[in-house]
N, C-alpha and C. Protein backbone atom coordinates (compact mmCIF):
# COMPACT_ATOMS: atom_id res chain seq x y z
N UNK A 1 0.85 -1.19 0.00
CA UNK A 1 0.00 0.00 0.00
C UNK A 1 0.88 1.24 0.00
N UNK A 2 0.19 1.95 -0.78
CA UNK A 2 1.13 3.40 -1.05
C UNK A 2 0.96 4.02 0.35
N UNK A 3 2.27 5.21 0.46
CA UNK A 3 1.75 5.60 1.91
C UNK A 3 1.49 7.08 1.77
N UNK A 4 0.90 8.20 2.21
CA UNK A 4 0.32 9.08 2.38
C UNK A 4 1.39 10.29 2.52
N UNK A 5 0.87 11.70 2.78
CA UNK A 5 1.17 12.72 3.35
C UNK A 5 1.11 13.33 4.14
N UNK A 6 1.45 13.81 5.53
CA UNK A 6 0.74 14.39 6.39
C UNK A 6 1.18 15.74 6.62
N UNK A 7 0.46 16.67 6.62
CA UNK A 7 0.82 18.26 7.54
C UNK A 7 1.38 18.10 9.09
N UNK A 8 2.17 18.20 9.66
CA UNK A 8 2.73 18.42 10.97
C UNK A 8 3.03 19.65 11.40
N UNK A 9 2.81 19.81 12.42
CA UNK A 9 2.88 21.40 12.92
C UNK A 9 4.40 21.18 14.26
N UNK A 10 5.13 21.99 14.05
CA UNK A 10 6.25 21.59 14.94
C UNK A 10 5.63 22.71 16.15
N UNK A 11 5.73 21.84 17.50
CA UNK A 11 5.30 22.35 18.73
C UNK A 11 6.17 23.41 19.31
N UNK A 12 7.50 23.36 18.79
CA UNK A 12 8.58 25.16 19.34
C UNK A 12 8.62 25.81 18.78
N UNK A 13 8.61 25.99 16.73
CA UNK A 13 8.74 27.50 16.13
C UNK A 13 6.98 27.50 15.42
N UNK A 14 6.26 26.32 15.79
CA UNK A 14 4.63 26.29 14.75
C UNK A 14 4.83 26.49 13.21
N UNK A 15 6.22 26.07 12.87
CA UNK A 15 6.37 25.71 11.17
C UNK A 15 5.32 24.56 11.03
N UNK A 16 4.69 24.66 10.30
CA UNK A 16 3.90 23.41 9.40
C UNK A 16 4.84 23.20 8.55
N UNK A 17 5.14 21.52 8.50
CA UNK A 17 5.89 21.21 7.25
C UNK A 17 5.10 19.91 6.60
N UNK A 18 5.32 19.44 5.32
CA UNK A 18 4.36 18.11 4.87
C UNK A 18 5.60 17.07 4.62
N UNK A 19 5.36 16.33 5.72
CA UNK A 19 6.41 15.16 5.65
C UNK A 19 5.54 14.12 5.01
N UNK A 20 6.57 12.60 5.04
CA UNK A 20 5.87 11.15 4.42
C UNK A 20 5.25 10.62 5.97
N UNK A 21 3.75 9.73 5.79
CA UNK A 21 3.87 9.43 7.17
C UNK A 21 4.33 7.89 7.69
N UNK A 22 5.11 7.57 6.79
CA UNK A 22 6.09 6.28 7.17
C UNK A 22 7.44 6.27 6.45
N UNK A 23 7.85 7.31 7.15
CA UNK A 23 9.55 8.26 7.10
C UNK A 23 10.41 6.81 7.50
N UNK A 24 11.46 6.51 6.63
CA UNK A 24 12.73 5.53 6.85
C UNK A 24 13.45 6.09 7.94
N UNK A 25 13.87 7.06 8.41
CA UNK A 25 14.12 7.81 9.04
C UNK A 25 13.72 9.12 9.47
N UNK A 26 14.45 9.71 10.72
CA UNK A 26 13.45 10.52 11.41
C UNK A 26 13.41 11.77 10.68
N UNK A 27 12.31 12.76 10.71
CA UNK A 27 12.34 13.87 9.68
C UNK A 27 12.10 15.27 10.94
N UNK A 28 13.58 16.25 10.51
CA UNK A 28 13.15 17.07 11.84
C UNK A 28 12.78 18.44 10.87
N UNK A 29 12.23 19.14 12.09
CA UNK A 29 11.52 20.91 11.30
C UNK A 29 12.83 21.64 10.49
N UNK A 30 12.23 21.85 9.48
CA UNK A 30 13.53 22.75 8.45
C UNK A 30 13.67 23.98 9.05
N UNK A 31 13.03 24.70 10.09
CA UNK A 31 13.30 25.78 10.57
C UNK A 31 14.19 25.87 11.99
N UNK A 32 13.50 25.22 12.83
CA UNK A 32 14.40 24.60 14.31
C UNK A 32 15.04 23.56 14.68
N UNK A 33 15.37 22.34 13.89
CA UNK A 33 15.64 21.25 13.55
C UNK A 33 15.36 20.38 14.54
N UNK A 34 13.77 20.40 15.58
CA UNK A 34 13.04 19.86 16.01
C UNK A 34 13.06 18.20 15.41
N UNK A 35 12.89 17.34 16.16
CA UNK A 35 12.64 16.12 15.23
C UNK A 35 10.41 16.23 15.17
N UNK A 36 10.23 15.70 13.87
CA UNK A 36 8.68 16.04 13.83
C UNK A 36 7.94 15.03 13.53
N UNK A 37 8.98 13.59 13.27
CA UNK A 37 8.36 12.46 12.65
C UNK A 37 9.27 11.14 13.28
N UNK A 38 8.71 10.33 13.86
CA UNK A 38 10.14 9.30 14.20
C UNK A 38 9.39 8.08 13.81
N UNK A 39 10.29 7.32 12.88
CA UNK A 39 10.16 5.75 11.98
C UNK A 39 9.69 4.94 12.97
N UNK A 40 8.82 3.97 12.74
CA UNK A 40 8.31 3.05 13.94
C UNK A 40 7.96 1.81 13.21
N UNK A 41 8.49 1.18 11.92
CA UNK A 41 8.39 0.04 11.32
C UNK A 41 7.23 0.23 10.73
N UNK A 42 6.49 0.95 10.54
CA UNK A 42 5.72 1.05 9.44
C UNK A 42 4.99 2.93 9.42
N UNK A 43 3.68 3.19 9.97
CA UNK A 43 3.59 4.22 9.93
C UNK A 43 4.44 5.06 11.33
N UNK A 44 4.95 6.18 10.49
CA UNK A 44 5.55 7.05 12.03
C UNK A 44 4.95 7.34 13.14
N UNK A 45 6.06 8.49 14.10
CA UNK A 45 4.99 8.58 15.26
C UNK A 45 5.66 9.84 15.07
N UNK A 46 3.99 10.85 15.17
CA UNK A 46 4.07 12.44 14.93
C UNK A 46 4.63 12.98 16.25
N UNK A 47 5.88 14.05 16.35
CA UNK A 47 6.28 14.17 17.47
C UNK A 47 5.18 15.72 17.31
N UNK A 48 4.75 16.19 16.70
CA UNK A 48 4.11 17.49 16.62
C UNK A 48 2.79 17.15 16.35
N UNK A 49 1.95 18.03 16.39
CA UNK A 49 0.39 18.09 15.62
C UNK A 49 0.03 17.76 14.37
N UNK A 50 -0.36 16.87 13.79
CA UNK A 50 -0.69 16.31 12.57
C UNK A 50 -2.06 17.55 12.39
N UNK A 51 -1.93 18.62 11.23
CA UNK A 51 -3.58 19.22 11.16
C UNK A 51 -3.67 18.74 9.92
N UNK A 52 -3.40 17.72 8.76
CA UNK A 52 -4.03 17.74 8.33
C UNK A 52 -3.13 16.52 7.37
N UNK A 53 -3.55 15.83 6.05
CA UNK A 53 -3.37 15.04 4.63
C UNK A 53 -2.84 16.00 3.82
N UNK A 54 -2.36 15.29 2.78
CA UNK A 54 -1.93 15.40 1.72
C UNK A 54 -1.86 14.36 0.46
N UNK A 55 -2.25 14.92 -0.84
CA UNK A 55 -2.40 13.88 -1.54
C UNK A 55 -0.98 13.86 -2.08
């Protein structure tokens, strides 16, 4: 199964960025270099606010 997009909102500078949501590795905020996504063998685990998809 293909995997998705998600909006994440990083919880220290509130950059929204659109990561993958089953990242090989961890994906941090391009602005504070927060980590915002951490790999968990299949779908990630949002370290920030997920508001929203992406196609």
């Amino acid at each position: 199964m293909p995997g998705k997009f998600v909006t994440v909102k990083c919880e220290k500078c509130k950059n929204e960025q659109t990561v993958f949501e089953k990242p090989a590795q961890a994906v941090t905020c391009l602005v504070c270099h927060e980590v915002l996504m951490v790999p968990r063998g299949g779908k990630g685990e949002a370290k920030g606010k997920v508001i929203g998809t992406a196609k």
